[in-house]
PDB file of N, CA and C in Angstrom:
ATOM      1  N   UNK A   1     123.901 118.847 154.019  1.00  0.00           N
ATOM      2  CA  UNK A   1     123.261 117.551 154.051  1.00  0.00           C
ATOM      3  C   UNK A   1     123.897 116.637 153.007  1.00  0.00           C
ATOM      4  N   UNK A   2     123.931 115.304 153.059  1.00  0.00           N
ATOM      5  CA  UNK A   2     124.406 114.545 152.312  1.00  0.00           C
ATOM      6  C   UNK A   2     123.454 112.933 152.510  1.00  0.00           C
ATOM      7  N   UNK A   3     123.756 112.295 151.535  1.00  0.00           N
ATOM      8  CA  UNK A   3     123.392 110.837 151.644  1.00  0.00           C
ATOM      9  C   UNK A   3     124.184 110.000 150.830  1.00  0.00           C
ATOM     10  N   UNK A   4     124.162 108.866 152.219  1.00  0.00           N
ATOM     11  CA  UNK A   4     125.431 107.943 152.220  1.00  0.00           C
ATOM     12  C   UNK A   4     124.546 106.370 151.672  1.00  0.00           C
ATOM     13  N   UNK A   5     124.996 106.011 150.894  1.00  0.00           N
ATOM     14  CA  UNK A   5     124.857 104.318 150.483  1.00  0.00           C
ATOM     15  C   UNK A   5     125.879 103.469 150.345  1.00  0.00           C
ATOM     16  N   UNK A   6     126.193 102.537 151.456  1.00  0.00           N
ATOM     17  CA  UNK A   6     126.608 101.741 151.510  1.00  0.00           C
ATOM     18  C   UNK A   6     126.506 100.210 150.788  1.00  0.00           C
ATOM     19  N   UNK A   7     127.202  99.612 149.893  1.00  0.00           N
ATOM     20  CA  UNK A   7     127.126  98.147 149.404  1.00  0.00           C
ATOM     21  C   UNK A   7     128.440  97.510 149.594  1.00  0.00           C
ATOM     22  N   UNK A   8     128.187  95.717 149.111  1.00  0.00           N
ATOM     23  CA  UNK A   8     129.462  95.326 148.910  1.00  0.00           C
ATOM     24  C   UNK A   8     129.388  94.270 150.335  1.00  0.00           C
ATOM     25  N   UNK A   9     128.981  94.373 151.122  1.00  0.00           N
ATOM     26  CA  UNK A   9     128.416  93.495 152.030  1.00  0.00           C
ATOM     27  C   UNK A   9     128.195  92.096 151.544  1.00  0.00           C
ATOM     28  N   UNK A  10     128.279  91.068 152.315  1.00  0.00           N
ATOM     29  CA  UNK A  10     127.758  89.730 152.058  1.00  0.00           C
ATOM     30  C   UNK A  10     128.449  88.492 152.997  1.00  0.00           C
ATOM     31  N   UNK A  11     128.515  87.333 152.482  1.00  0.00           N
ATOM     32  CA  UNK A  11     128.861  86.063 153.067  1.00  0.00           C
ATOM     33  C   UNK A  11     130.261  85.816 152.777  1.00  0.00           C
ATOM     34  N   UNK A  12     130.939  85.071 154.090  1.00  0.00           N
ATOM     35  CA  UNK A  12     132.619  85.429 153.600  1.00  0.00           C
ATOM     36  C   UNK A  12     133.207  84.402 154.543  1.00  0.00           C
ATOM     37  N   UNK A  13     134.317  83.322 153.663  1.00  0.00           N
ATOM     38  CA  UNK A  13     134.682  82.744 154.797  1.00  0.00           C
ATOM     39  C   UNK A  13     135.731  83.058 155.443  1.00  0.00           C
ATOM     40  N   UNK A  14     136.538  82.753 156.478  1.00  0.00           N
ATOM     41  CA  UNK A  14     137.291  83.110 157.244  1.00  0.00           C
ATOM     42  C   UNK A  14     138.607  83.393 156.592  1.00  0.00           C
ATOM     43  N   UNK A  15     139.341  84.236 156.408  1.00  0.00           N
ATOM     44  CA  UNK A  15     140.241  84.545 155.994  1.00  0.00           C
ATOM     45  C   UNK A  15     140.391  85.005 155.078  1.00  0.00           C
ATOM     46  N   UNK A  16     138.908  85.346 154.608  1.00  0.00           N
ATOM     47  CA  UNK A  16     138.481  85.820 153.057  1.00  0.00           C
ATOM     48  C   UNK A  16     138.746  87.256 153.379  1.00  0.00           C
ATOM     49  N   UNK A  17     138.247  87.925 152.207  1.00  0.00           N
ATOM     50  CA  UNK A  17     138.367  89.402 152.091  1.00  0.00           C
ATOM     51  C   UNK A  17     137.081  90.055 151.182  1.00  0.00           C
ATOM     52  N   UNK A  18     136.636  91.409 151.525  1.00  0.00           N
ATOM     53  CA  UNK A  18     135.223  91.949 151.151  1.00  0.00           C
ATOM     54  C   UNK A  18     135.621  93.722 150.802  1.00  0.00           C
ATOM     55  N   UNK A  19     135.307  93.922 149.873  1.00  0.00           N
ATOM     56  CA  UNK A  19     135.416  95.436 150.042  1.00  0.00           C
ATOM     57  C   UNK A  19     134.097  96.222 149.952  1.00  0.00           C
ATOM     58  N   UNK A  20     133.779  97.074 150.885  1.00  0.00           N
ATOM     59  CA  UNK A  20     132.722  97.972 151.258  1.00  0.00           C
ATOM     60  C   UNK A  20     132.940  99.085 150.534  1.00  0.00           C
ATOM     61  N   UNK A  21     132.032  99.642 149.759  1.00  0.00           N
ATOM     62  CA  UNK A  21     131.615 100.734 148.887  1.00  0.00           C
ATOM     63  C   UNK A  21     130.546 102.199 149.962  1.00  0.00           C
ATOM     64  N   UNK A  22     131.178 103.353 150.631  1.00  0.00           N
ATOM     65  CA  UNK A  22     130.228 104.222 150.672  1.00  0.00           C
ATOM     66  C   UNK A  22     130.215 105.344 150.005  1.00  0.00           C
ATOM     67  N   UNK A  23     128.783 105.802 148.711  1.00  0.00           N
ATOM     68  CA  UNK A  23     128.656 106.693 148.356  1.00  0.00           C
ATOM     69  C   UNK A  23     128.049 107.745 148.555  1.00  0.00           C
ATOM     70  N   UNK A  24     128.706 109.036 148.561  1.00  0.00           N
ATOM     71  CA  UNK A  24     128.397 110.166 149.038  1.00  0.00           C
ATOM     72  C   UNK A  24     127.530 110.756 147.289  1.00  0.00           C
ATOM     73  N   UNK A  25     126.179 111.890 148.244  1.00  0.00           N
ATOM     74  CA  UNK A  25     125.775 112.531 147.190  1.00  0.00           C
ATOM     75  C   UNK A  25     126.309 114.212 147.204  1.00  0.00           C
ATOM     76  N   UNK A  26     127.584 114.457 147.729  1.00  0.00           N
ATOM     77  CA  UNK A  26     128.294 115.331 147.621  1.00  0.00           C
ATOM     78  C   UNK A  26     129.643 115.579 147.775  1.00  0.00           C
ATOM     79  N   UNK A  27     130.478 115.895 146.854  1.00  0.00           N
ATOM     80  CA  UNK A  27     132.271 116.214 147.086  1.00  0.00           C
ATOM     81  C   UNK A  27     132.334 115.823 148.329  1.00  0.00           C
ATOM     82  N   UNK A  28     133.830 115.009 148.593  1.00  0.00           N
ATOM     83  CA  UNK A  28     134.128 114.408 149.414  1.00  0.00           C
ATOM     84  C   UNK A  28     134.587 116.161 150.308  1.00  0.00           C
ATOM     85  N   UNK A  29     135.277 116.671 149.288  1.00  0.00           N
ATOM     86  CA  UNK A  29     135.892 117.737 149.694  1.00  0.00           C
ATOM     87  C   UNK A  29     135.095 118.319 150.500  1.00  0.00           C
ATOM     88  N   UNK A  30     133.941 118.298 150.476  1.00  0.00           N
ATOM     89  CA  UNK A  30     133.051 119.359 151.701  1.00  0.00           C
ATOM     90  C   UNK A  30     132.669 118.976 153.037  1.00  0.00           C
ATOM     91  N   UNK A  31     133.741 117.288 152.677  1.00  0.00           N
ATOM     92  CA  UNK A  31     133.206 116.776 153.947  1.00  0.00           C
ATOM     93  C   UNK A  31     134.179 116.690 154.867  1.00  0.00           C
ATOM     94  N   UNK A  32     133.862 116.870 156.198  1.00  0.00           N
ATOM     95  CA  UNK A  32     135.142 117.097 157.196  1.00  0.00           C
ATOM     96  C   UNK A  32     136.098 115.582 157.354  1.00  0.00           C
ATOM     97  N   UNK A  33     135.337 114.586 157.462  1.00  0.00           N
ATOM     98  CA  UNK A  33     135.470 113.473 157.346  1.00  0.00           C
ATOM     99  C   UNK A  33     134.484 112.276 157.743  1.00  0.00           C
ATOM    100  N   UNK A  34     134.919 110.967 156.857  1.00  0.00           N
ATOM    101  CA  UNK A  34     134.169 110.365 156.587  1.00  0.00           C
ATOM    102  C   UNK A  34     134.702 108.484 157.512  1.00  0.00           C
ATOM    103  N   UNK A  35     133.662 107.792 157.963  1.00  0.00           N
ATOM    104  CA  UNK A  35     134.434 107.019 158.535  1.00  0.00           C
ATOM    105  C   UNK A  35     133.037 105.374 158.523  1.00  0.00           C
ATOM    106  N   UNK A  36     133.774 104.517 158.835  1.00  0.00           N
ATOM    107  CA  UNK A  36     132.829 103.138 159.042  1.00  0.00           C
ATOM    108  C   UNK A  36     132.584 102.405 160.439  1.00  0.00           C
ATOM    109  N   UNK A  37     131.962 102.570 161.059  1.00  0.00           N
ATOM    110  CA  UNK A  37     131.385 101.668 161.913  1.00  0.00           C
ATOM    111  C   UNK A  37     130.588 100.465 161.924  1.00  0.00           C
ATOM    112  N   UNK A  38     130.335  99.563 162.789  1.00  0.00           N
ATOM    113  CA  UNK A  38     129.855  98.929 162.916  1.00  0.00           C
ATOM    114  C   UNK A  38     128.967  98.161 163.945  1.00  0.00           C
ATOM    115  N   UNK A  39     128.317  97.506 163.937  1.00  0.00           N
ATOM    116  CA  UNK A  39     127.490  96.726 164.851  1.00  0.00           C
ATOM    117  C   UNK A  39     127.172  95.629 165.070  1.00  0.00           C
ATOM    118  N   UNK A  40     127.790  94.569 166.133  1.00  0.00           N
ATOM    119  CA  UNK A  40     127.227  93.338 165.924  1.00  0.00           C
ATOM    120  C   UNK A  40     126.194  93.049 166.847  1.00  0.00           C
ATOM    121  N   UNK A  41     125.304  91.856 166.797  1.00  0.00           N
ATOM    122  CA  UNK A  41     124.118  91.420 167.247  1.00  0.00           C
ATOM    123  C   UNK A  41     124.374  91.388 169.039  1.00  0.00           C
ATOM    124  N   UNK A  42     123.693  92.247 169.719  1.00  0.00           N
ATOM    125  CA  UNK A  42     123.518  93.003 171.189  1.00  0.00           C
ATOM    126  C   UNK A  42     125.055  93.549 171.498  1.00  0.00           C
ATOM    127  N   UNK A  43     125.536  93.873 170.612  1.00  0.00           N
ATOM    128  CA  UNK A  43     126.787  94.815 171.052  1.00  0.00           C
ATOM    129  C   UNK A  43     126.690  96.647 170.516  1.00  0.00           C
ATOM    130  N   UNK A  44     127.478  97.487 171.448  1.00  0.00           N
ATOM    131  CA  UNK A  44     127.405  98.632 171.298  1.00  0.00           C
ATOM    132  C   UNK A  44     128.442  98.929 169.803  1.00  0.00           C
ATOM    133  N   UNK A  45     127.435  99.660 168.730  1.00  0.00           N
ATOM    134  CA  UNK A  45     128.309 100.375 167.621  1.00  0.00           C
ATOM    135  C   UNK A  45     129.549 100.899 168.083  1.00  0.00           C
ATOM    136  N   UNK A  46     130.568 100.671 167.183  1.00  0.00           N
ATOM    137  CA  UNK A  46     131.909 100.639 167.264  1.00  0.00           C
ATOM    138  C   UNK A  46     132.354 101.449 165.985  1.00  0.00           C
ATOM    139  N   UNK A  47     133.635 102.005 166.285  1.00  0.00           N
ATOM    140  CA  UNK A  47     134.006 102.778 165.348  1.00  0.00           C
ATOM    141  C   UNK A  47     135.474 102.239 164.696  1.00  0.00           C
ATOM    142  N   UNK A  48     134.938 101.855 163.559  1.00  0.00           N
ATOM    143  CA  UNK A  48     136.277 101.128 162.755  1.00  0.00           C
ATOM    144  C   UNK A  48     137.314 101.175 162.489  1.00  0.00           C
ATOM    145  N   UNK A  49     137.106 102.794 161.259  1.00  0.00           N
ATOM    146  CA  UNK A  49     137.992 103.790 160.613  1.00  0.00           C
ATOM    147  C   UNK A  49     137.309 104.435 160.481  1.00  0.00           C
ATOM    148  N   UNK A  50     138.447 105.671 159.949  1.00  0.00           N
ATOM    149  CA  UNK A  50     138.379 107.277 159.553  1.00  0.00           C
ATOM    150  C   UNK A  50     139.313 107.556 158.577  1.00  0.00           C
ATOM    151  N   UNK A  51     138.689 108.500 157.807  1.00  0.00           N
ATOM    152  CA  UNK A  51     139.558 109.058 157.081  1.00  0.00           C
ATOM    153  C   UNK A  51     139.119 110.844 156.980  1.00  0.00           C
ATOM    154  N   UNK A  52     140.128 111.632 156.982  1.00  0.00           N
ATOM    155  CA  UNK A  52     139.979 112.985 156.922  1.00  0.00           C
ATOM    156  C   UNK A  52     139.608 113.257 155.623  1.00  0.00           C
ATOM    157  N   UNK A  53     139.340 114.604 155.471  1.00  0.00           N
ATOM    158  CA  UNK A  53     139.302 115.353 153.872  1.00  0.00           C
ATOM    159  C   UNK A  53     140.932 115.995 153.549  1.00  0.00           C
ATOM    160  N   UNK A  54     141.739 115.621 154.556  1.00  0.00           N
ATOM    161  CA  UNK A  54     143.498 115.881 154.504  1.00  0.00           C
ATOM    162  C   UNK A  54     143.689 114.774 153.816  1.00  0.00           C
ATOM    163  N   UNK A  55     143.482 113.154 154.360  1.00  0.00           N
ATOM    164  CA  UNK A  55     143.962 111.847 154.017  1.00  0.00           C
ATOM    165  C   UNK A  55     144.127 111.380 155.377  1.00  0.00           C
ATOM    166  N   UNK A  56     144.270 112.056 156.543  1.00  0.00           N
ATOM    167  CA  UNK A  56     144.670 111.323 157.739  1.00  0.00           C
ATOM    168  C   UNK A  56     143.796 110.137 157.996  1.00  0.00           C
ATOM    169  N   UNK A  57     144.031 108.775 158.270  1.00  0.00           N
ATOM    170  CA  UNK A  57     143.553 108.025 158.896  1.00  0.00           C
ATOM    171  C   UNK A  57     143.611 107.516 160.090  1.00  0.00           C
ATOM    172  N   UNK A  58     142.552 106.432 160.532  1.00  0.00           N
ATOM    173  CA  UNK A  58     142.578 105.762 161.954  1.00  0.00           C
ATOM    174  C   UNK A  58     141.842 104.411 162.034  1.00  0.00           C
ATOM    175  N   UNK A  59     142.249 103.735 162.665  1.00  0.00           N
ATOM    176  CA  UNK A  59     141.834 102.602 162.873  1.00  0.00           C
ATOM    177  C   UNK A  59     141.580 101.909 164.114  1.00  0.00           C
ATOM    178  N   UNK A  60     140.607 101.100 164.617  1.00  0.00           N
ATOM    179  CA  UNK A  60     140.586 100.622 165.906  1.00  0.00           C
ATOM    180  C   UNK A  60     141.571  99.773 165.734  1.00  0.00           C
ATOM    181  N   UNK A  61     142.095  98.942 167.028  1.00  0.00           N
ATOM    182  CA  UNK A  61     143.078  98.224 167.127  1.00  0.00           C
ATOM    183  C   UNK A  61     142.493  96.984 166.869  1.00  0.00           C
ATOM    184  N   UNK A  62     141.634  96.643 166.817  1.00  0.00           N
ATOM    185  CA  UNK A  62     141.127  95.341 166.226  1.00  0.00           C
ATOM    186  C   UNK A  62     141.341  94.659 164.927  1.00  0.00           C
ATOM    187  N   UNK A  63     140.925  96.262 164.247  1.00  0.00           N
ATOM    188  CA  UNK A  63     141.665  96.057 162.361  1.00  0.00           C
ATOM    189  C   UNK A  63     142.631  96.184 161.943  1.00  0.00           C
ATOM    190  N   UNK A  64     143.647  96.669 162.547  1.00  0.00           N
ATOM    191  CA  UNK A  64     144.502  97.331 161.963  1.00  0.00           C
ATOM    192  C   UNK A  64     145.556  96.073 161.856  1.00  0.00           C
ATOM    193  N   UNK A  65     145.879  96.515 160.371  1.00  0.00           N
ATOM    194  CA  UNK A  65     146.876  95.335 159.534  1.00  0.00           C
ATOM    195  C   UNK A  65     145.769  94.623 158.664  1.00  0.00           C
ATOM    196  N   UNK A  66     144.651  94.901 158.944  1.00  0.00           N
ATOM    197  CA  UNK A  66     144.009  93.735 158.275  1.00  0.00           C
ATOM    198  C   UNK A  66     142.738  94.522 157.106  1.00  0.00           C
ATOM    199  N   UNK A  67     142.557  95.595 157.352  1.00  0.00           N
ATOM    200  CA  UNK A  67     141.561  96.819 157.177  1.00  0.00           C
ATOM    201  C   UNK A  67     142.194  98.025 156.064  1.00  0.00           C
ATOM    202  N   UNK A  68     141.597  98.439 155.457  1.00  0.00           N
ATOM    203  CA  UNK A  68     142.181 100.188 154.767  1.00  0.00           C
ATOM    204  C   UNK A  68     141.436 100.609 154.190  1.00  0.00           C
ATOM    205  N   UNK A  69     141.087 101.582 154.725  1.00  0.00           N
ATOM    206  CA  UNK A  69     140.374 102.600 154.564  1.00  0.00           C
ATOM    207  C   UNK A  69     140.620 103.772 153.521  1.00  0.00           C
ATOM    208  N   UNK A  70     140.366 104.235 152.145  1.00  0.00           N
ATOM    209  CA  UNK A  70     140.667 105.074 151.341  1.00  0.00           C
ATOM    210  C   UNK A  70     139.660 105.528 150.277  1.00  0.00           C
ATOM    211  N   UNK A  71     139.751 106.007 149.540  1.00  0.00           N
ATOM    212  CA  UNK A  71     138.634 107.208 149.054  1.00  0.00           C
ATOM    213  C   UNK A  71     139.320 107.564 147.494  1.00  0.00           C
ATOM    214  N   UNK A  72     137.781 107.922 146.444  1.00  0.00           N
ATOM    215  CA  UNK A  72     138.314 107.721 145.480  1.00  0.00           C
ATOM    216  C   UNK A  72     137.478 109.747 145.255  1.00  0.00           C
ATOM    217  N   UNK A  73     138.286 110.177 145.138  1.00  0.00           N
ATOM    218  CA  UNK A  73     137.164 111.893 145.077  1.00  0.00           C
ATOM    219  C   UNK A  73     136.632 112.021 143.803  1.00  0.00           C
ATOM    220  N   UNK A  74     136.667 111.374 142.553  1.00  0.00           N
ATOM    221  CA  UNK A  74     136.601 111.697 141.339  1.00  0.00           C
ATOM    222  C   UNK A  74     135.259 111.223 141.532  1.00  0.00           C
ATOM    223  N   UNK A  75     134.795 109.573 141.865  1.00  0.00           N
ATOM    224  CA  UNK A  75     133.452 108.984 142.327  1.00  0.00           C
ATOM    225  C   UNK A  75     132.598 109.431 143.970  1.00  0.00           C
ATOM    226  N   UNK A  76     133.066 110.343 144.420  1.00  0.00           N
ATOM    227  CA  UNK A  76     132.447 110.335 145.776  1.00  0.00           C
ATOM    228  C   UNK A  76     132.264 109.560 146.489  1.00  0.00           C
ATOM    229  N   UNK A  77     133.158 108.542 146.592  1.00  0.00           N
ATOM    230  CA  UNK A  77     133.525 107.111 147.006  1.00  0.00           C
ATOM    231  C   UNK A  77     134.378 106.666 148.273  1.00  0.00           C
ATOM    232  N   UNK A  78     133.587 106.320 149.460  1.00  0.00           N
ATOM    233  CA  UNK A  78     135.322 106.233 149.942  1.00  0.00           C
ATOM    234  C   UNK A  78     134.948 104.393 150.663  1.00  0.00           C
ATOM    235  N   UNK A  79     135.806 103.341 150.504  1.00  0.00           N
ATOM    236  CA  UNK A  79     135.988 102.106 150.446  1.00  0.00           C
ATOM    237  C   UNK A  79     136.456 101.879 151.509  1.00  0.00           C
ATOM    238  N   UNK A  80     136.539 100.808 152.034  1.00  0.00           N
ATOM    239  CA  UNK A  80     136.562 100.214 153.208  1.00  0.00           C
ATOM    240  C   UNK A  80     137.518  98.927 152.973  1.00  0.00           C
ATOM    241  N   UNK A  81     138.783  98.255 153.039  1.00  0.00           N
ATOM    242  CA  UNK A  81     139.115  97.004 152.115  1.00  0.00           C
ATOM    243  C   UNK A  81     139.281  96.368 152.748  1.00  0.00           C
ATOM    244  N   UNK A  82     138.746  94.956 153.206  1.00  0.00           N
ATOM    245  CA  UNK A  82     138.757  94.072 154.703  1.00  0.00           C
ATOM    246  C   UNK A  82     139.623  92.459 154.252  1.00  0.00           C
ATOM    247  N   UNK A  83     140.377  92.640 154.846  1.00  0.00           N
ATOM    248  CA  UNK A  83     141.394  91.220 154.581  1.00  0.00           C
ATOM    249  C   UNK A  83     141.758  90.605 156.020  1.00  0.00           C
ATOM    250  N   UNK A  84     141.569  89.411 155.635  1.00  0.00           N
ATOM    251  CA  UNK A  84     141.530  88.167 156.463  1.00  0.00           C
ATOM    252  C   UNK A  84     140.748  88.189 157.672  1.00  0.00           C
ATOM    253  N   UNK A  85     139.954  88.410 157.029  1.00  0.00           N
ATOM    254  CA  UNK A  85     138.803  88.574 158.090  1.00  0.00           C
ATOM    255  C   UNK A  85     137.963  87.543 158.856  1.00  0.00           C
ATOM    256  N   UNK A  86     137.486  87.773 160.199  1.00  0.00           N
ATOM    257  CA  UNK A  86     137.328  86.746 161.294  1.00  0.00           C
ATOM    258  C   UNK A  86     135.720  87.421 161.421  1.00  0.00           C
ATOM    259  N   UNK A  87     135.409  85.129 162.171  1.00  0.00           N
ATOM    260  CA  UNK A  87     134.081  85.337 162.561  1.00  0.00           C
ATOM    261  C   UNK A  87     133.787  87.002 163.509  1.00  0.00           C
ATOM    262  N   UNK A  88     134.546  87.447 164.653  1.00  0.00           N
ATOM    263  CA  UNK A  88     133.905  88.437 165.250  1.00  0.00           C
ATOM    264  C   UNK A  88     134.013  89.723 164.311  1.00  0.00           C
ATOM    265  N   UNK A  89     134.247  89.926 163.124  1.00  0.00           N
ATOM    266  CA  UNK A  89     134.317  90.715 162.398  1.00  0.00           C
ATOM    267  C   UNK A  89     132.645  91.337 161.821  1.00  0.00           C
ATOM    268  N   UNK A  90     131.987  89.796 161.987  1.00  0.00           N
ATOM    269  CA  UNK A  90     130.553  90.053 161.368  1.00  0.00           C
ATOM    270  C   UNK A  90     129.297  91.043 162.057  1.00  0.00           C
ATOM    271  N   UNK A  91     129.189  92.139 161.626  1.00  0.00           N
ATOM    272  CA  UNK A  91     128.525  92.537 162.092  1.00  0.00           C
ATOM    273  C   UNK A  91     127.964  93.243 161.189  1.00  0.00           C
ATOM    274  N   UNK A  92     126.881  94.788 161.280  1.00  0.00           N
ATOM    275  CA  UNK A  92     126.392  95.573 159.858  1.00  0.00           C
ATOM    276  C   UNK A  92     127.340  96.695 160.291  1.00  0.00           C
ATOM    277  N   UNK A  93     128.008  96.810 159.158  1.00  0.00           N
ATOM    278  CA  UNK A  93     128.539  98.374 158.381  1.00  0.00           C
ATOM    279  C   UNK A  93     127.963  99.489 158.200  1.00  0.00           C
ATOM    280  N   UNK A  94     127.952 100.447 158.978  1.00  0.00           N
ATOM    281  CA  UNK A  94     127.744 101.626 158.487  1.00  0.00           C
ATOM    282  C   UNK A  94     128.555 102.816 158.408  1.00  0.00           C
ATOM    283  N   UNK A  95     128.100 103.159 157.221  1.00  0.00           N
ATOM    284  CA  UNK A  95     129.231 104.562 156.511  1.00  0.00           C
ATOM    285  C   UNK A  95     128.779 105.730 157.179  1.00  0.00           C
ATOM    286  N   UNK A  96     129.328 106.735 157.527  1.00  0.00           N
ATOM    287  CA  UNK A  96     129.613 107.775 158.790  1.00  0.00           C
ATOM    288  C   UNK A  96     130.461 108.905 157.806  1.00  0.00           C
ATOM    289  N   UNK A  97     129.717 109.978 158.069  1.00  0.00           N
ATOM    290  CA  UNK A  97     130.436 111.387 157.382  1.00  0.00           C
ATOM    291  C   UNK A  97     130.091 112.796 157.944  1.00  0.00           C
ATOM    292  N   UNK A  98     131.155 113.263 158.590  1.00  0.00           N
ATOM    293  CA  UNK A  98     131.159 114.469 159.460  1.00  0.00           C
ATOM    294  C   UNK A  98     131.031 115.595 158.458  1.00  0.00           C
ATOM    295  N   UNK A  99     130.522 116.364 158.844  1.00  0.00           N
ATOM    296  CA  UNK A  99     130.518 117.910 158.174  1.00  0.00           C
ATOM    297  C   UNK A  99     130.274 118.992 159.302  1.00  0.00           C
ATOM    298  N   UNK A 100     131.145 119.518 159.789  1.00  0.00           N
ATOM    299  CA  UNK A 100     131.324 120.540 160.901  1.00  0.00           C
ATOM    300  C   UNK A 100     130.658 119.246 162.364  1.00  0.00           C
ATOM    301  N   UNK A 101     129.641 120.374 162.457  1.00  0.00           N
ATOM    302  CA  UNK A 101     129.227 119.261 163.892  1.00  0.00           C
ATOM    303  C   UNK A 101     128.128 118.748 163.596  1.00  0.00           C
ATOM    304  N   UNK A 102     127.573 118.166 162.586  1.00  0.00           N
ATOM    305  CA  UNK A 102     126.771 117.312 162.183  1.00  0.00           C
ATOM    306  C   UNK A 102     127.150 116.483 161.506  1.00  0.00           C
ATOM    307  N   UNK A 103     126.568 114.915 161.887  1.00  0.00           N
ATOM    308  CA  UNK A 103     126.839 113.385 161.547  1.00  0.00           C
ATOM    309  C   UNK A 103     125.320 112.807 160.765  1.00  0.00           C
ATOM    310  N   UNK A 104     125.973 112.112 159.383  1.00  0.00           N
ATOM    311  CA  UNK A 104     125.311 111.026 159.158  1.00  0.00           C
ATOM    312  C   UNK A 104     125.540 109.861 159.179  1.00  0.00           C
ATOM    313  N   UNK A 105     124.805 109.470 158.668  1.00  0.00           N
ATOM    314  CA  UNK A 105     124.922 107.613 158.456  1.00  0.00           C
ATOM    315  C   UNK A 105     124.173 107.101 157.607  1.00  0.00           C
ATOM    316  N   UNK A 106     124.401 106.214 157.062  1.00  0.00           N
ATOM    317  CA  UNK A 106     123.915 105.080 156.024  1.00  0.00           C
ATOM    318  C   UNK A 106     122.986 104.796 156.277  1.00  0.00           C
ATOM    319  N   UNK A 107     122.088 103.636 155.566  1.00  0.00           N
ATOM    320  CA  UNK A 107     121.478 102.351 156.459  1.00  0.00           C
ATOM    321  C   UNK A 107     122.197 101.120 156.679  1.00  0.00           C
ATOM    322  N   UNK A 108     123.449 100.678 156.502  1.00  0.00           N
ATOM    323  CA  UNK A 108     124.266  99.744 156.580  1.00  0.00           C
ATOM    324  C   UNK A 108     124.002  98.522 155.689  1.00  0.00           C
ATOM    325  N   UNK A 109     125.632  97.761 155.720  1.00  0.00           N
ATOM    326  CA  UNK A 109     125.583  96.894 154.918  1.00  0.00           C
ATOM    327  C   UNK A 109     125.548  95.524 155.850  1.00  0.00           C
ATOM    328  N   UNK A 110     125.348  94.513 155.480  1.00  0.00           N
ATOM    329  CA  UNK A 110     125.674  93.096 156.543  1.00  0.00           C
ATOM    330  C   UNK A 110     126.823  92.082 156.061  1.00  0.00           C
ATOM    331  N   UNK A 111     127.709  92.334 156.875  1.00  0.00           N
ATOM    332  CA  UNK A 111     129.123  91.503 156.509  1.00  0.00           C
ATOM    333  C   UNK A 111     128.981  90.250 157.621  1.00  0.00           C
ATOM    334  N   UNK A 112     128.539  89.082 156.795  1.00  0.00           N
ATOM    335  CA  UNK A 112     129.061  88.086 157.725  1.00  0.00           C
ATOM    336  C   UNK A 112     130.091  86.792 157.530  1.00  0.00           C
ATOM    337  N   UNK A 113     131.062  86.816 158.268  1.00  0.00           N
ATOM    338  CA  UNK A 113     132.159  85.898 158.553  1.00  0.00           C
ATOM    339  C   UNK A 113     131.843  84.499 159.160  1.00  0.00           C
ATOM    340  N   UNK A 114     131.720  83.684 158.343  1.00  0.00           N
ATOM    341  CA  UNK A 114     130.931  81.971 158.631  1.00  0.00           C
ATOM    342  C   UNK A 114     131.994  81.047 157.470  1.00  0.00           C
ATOM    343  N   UNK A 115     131.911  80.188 158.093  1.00  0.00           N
ATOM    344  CA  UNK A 115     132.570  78.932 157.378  1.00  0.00           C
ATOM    345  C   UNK A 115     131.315  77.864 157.686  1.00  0.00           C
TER     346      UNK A 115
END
């Protein structure tokens, strides 16, 4: 079992940049991997990034170039870093962490993209 808190969320204008904080209450190391999704208002949760307990990552094609995903193991930390980011970007964040075949989740953060 673990628990995830997500911050770092907020108001952002277009082309701005936000970095998302999720903390784990256990070694990253025990976790299979850890990843961010999201949700915007009447759309189906989407899956952002990933990152392994190797380092492998992934990204939807939406973010990628603009997104990075990386992890700090000393803090049980793994960050989310969002650059130049667009209105359809806004939606709530939530932090996602596999351990064998069981999934958690956060309660999410709210990133919104407005000028």
């Amino acid at each position: 079992q673990v628990q995830l808190v997500e911050s770092g969320g907020g108001l952002v204008q277009p082309g701005g940049s936000l970095r998302l904080s999720c903390a784990a209450s256990r070694s990253l190391f025990n976790i299979n991997a850890m990843g961010w999704y999201r949700q915007a208002p009447g759309e189906e949760r989407e899956l952002v990034a990933t990152i392994t307990r190797l380092g492998t990552t992934y990204y939807t094609d939406s973010v990628k170039g603009r997104f990075t995903i990386s992890r700090d193991n000393g803090k049980n930390t793994v960050y989310l870093q969002m650059n130049s980011l667009k209105p359809e970007d806004t939606a709530v964040y939530f932090c996602n962490a596999e351990i064998y075949s069981r999934t958690y989740w956060g309660k999410g953060t709210l990133v919104t993209v407005s000028s």
